[in-house]
C-alpha atoms as a PDB file:
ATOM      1  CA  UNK A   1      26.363 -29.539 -15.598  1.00  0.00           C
ATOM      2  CA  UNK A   2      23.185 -27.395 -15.484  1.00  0.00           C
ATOM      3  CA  UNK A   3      22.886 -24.143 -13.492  1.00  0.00           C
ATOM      4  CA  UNK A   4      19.437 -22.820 -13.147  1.00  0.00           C
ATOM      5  CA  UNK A   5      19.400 -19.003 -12.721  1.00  0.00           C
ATOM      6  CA  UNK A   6      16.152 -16.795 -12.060  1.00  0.00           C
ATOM      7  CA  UNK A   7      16.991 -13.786 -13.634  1.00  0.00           C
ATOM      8  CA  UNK A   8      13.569 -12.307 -13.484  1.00  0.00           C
ATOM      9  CA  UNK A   9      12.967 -12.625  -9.963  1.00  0.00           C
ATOM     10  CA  UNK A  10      13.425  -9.163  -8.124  1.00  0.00           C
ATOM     11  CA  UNK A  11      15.553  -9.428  -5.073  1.00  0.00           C
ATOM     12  CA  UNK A  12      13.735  -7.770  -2.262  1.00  0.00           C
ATOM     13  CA  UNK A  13      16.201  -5.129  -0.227  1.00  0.00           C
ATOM     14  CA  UNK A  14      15.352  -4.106   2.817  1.00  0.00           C
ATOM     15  CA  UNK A  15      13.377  -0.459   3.138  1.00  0.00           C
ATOM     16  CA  UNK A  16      15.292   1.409   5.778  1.00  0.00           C
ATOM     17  CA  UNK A  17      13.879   4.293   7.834  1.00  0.00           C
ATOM     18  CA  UNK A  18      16.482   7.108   9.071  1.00  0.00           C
ATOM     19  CA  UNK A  19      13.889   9.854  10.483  1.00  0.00           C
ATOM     20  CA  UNK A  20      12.894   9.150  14.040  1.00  0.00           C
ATOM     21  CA  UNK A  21       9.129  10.680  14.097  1.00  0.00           C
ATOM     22  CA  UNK A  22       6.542  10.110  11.419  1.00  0.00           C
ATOM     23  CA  UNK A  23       5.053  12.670   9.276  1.00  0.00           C
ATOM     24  CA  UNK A  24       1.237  10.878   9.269  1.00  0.00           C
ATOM     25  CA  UNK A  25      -0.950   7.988   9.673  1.00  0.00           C
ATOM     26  CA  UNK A  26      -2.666   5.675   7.721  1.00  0.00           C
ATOM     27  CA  UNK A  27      -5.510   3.082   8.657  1.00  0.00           C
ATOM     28  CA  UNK A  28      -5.301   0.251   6.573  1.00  0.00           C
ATOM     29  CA  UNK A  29      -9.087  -0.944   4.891  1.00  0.00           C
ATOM     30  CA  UNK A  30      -7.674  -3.732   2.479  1.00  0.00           C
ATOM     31  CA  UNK A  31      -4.787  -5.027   0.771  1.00  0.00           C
ATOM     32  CA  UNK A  32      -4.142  -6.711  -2.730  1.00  0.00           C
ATOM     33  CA  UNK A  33      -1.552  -7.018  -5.618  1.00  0.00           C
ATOM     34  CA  UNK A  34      -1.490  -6.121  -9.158  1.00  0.00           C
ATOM     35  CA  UNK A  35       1.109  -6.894 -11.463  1.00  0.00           C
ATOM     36  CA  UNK A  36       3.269  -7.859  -8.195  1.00  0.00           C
ATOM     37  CA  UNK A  37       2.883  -4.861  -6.269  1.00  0.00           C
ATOM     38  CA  UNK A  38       1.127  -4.487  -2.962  1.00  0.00           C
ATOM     39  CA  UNK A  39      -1.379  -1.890  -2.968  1.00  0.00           C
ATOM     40  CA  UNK A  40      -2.707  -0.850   0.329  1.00  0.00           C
ATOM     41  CA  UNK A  41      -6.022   1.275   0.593  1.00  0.00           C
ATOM     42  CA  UNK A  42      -7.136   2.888   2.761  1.00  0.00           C
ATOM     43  CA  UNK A  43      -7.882   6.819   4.898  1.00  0.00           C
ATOM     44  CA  UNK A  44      -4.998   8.996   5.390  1.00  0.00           C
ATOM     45  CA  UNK A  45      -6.053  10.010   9.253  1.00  0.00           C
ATOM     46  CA  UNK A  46      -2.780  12.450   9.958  1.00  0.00           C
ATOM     47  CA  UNK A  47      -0.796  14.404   7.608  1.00  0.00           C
ATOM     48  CA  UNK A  48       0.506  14.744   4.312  1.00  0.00           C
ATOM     49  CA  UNK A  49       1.819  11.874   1.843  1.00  0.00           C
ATOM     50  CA  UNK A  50       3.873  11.835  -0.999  1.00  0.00           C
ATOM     51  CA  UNK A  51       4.808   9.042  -2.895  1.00  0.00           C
ATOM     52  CA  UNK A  52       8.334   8.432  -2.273  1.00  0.00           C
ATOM     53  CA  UNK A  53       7.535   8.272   1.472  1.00  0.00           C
ATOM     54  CA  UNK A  54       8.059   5.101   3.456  1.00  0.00           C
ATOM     55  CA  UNK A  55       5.425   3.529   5.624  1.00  0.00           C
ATOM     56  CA  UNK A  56       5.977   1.508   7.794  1.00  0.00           C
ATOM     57  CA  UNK A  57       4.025  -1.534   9.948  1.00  0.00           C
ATOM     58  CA  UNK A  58       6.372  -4.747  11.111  1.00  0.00           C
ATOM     59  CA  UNK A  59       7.911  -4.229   7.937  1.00  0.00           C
ATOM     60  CA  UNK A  60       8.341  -1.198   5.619  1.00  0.00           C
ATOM     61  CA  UNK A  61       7.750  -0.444   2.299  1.00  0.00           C
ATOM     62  CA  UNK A  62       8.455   2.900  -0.199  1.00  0.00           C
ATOM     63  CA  UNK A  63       5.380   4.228  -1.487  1.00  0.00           C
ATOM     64  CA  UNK A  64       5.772   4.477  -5.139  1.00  0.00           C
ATOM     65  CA  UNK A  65       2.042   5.834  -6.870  1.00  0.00           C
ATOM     66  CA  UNK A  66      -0.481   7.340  -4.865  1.00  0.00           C
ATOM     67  CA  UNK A  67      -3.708   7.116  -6.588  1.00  0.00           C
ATOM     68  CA  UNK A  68      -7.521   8.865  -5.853  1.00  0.00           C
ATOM     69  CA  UNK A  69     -10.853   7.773  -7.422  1.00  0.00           C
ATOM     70  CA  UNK A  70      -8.733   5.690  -9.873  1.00  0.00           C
ATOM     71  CA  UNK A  71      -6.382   8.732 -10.585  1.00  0.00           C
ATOM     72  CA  UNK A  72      -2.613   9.283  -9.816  1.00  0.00           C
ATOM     73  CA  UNK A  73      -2.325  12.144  -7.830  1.00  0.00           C
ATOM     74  CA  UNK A  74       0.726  14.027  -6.184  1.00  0.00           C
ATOM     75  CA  UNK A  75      -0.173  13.756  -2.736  1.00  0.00           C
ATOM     76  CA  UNK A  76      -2.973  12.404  -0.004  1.00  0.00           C
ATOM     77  CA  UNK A  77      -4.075  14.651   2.670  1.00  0.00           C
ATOM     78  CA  UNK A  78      -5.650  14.162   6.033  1.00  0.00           C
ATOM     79  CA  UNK A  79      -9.026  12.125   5.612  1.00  0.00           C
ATOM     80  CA  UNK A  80      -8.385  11.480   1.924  1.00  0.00           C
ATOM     81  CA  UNK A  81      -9.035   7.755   0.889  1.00  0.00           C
ATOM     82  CA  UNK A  82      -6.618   6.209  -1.496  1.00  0.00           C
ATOM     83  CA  UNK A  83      -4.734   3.595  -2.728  1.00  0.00           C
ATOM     84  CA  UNK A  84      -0.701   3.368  -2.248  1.00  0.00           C
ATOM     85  CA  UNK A  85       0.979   1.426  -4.340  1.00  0.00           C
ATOM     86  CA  UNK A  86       4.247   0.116  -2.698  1.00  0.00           C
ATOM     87  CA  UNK A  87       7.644  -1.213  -3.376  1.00  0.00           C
ATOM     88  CA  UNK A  88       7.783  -4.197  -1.216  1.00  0.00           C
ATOM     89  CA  UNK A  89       5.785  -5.970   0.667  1.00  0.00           C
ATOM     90  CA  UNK A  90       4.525  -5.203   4.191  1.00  0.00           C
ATOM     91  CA  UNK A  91       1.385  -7.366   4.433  1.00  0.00           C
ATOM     92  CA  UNK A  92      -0.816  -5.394   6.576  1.00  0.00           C
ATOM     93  CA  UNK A  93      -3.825  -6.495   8.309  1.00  0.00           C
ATOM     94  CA  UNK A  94      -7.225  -4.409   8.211  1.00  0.00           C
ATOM     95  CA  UNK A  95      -7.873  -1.890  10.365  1.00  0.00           C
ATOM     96  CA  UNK A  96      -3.839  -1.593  11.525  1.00  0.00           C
ATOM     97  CA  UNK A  97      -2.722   1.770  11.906  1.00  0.00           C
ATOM     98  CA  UNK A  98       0.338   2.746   9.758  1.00  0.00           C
ATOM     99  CA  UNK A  99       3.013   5.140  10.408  1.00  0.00           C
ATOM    100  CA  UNK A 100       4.297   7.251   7.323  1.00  0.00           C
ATOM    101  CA  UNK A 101       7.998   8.296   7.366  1.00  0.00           C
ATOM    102  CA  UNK A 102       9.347  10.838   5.206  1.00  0.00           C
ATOM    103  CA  UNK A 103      12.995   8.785   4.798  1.00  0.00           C
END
């Protein structure tokens, strides 16, 4: 008897949100994935994000790195354009408008 078990495949869990109003937006300018992570760019267009935030489209995602000109940085403010990298996927289309959550 043979069992075949995929012990390297990450199970993806569902990103919950549990705050009823978001903290900011973000508008969505392209998507990709390195090293199997989706990494959404884009402008931040309404207040402040950390990563650790969730954003959220049809699906949601936590935001794990926030990076700037190539550069990891602590936060993104209001017109800023960066890259999130997230945990999960949420496969966002150009130009969609994302709400940011801050749990």
């Amino acid at each position: 008897m043979s069992m075949r078990f995929n012990i390297f495949k990450k199970r993806e869990k569902e990103v919950q949100i549990f705050s009823r109003n978001p903290v900011g937006k973000f508008k969505v300018e392209g998507v990709f994935e390195i090293f199997d992570r989706e990494v959404v760019v884009g402008e931040v267009i309404e207040g402040v994000i950390y990563p650790g935030y969730k954003i959220k489209g049809e699906r949601a995602a936590l935001i794990r790195e926030i990076q700037k000109e190539g550069q990891k940085v602590d936060f993104a403010l209001e017109y800023d354009k960066v890259a999130l990298v997230l945990e999960g996927k949420i496969s966002p289309k150009s130009e969609e408008v994302l709400a940011v959550y801050q749990s």
